[in-house]
Protein backbone atom coordinates (compact mmCIF):
# COMPACT_ATOMS: atom_id res chain seq x y z
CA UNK A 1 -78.26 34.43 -29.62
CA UNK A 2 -79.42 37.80 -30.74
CA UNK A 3 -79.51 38.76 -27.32
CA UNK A 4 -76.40 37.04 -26.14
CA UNK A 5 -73.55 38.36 -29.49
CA UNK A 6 -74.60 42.51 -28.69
CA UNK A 7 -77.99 41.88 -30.58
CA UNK A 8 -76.14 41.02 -33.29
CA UNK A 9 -79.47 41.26 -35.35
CA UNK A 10 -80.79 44.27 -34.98
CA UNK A 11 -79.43 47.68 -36.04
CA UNK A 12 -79.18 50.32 -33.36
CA UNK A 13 -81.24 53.43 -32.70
CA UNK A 14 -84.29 51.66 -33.51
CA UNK A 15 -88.36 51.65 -32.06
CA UNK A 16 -88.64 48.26 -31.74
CA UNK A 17 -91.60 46.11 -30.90
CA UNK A 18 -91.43 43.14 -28.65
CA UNK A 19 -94.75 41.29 -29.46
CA UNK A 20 -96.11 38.75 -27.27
CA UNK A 21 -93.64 40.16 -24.29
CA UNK A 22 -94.70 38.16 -21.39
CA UNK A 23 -93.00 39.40 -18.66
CA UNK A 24 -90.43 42.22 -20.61
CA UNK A 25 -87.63 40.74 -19.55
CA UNK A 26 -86.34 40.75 -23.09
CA UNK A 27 -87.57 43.91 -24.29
CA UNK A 28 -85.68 45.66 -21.06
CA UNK A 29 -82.54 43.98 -22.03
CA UNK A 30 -82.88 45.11 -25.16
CA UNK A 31 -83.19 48.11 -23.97
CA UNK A 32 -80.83 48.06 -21.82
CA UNK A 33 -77.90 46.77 -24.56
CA UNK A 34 -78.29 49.40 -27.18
CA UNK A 35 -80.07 52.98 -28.06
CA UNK A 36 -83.13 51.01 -28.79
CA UNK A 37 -86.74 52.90 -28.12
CA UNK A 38 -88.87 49.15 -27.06
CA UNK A 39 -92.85 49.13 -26.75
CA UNK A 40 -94.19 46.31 -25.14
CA UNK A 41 -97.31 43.99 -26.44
CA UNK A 42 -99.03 41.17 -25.29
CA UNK A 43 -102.95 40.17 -24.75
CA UNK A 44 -102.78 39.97 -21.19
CA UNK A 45 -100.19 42.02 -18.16
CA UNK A 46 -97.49 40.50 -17.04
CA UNK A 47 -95.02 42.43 -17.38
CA UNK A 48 -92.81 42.56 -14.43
CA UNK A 49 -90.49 45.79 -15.73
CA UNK A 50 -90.91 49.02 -15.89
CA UNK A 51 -91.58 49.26 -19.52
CA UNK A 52 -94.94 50.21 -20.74
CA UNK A 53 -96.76 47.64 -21.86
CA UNK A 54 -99.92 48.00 -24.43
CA UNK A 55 -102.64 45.33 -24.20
CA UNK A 56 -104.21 44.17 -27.70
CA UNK A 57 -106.67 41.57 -28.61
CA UNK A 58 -104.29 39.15 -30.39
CA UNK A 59 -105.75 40.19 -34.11
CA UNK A 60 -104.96 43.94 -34.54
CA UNK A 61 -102.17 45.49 -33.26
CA UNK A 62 -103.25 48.80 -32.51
CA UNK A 63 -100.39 51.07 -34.20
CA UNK A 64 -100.13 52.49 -37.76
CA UNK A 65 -98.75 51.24 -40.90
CA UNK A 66 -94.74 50.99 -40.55
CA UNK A 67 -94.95 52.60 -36.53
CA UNK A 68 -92.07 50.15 -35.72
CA UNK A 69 -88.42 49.53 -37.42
CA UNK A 70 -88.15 46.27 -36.14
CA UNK A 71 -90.62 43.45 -34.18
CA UNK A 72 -88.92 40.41 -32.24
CA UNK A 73 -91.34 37.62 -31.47
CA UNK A 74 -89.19 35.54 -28.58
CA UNK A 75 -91.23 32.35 -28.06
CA UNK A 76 -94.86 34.07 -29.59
CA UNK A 77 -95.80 32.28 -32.78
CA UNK A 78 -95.95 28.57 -31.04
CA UNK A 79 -98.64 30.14 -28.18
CA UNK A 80 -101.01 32.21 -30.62
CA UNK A 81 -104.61 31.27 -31.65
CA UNK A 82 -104.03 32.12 -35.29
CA UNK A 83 -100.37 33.01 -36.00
CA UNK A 84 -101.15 34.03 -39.31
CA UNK A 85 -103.06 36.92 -38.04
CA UNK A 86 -99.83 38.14 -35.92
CA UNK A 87 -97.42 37.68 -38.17
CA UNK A 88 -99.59 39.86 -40.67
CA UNK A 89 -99.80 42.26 -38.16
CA UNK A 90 -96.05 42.70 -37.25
CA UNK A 91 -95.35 42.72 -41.22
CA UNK A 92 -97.89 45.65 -41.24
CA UNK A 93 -96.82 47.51 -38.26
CA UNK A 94 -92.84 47.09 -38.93
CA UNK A 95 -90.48 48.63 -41.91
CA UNK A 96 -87.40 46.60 -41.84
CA UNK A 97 -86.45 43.03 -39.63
CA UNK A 98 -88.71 40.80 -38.26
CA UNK A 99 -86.96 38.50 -35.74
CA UNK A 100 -88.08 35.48 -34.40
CA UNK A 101 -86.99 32.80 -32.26
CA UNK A 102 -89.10 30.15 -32.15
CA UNK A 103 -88.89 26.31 -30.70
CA UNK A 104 -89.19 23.83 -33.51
CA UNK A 105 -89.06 20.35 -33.92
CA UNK A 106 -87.94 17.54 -36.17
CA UNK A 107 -90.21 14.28 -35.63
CA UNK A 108 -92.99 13.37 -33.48
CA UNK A 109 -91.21 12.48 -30.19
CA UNK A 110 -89.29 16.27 -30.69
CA UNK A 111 -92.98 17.70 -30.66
CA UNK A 112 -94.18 15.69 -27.58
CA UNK A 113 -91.41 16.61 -25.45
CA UNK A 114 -91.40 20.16 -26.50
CA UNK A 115 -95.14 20.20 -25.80
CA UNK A 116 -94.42 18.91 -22.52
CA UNK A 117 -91.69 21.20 -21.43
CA UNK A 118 -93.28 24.31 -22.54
CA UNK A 119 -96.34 22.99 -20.62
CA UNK A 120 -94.68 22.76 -17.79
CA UNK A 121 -92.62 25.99 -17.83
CA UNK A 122 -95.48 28.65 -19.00
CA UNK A 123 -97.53 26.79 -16.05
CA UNK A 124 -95.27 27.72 -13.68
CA UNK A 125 -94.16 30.79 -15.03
CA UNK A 126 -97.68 32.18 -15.48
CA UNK A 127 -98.81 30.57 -12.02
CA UNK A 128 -101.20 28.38 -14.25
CA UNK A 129 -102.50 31.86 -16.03
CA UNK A 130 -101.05 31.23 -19.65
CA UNK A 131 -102.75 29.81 -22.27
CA UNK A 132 -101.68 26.60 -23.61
CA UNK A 133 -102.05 26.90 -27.36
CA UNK A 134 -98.75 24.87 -28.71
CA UNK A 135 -98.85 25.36 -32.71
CA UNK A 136 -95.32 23.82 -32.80
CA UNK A 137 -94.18 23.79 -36.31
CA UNK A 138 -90.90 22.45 -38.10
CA UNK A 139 -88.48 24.58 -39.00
CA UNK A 140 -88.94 24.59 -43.26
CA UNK A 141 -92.98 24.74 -42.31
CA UNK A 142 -92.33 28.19 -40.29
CA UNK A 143 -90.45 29.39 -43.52
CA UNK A 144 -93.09 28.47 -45.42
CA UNK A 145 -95.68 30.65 -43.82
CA UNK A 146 -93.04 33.58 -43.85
CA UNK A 147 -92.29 33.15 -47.60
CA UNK A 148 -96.07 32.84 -48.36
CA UNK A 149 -96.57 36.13 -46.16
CA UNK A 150 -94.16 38.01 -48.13
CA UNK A 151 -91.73 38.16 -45.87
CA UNK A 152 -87.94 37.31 -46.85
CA UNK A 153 -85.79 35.42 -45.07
CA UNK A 154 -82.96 36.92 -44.55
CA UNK A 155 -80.88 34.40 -42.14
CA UNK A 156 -81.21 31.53 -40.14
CA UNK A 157 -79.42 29.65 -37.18
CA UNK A 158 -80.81 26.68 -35.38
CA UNK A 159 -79.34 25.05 -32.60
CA UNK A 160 -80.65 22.95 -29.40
CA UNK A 161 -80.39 19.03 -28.92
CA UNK A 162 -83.50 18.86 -26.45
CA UNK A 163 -85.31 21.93 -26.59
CA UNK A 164 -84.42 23.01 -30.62
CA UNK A 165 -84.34 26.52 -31.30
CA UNK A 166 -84.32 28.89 -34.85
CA UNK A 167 -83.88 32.22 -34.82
CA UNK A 168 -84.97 33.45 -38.12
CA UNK A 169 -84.67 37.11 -39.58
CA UNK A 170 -87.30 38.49 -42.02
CA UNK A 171 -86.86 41.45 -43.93
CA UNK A 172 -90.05 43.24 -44.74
């Protein structure tokens, strides 16, 4: 959705960090759709573009306080070791939106089939390469980590019957 209305959620003429940026497909487009400066970061290279990409160790991001007006996280959260350490890290490194969209679910068979098809689709997009950490969380549990983390929410949308979807929008 951010992606798809004219990035809708980000202002333009903005640095922008795209944290855990896999490939940089969505970092280029961003790129691509507005006057936006993007820096890609991930712990391991795959980026297929031809946008820089900086390597970190999935704890410290290794930029200054505030080097960043905005972070996106487009699928992150759900695949790190200890979330809380990232999203500390883009709140540190980033002076105005935080925007993340996450998959969530609502009950148990939700989770299992979300486990499954993100299974299946980082295996065969990371020819068996990506980790497979799945921290799924509900939707009101992610916004409870963000609200304890100082981090406002500034707007949500969910939507998805299958695989569900929230894009969420923290202001730092």
């Amino acid at each position: 959705p951010f992606l798809e209305d004219g990035t809708s959620e980000l202002d333009r003429s903005l640095s922008v960090l795209d944290l855990g940026a896999g490939e940089g497909f969505v970092g280029r487009v961003l790129q691509e759709q507005g006057d936006y400066s993007v820096t890609l970061c991930d712990v391991r290279q795959s980026n297929l573009t031809d946008l820089p990409l900086v390597k970190y160790d999935g704890v410290e991001l290794p930029f200054g306080e505030r080097w960043f007006d905005a972070t996106i996280l487009v699928y992150t959260l759900h695949h790190c070791q200890d979330h809380l350490a990232v999203i500390r890290e883009a709140k540190r490194v980033t002076t105005g939106r935080i925007v993340i969209l996450e998959s969530v679910f609502d009950g148990e068979a939700d989770r299992r089939i979300l486990s499954r098809l993100d299974l299946w689709a980082n295996r065969l997009r990371s020819s068996g390469q990506m980790d497979e950490y799945q921290h799924f969380r509900k939707l009101n549990d992610w916004l409870s980590v963000f609200e304890r983390e100082g981090l406002r929410v500034q707007s949500v949308r969910r939507w998805g019957w299958i695989h569900k979807k929230a894009l969420i929008v923290l202001e730092v």
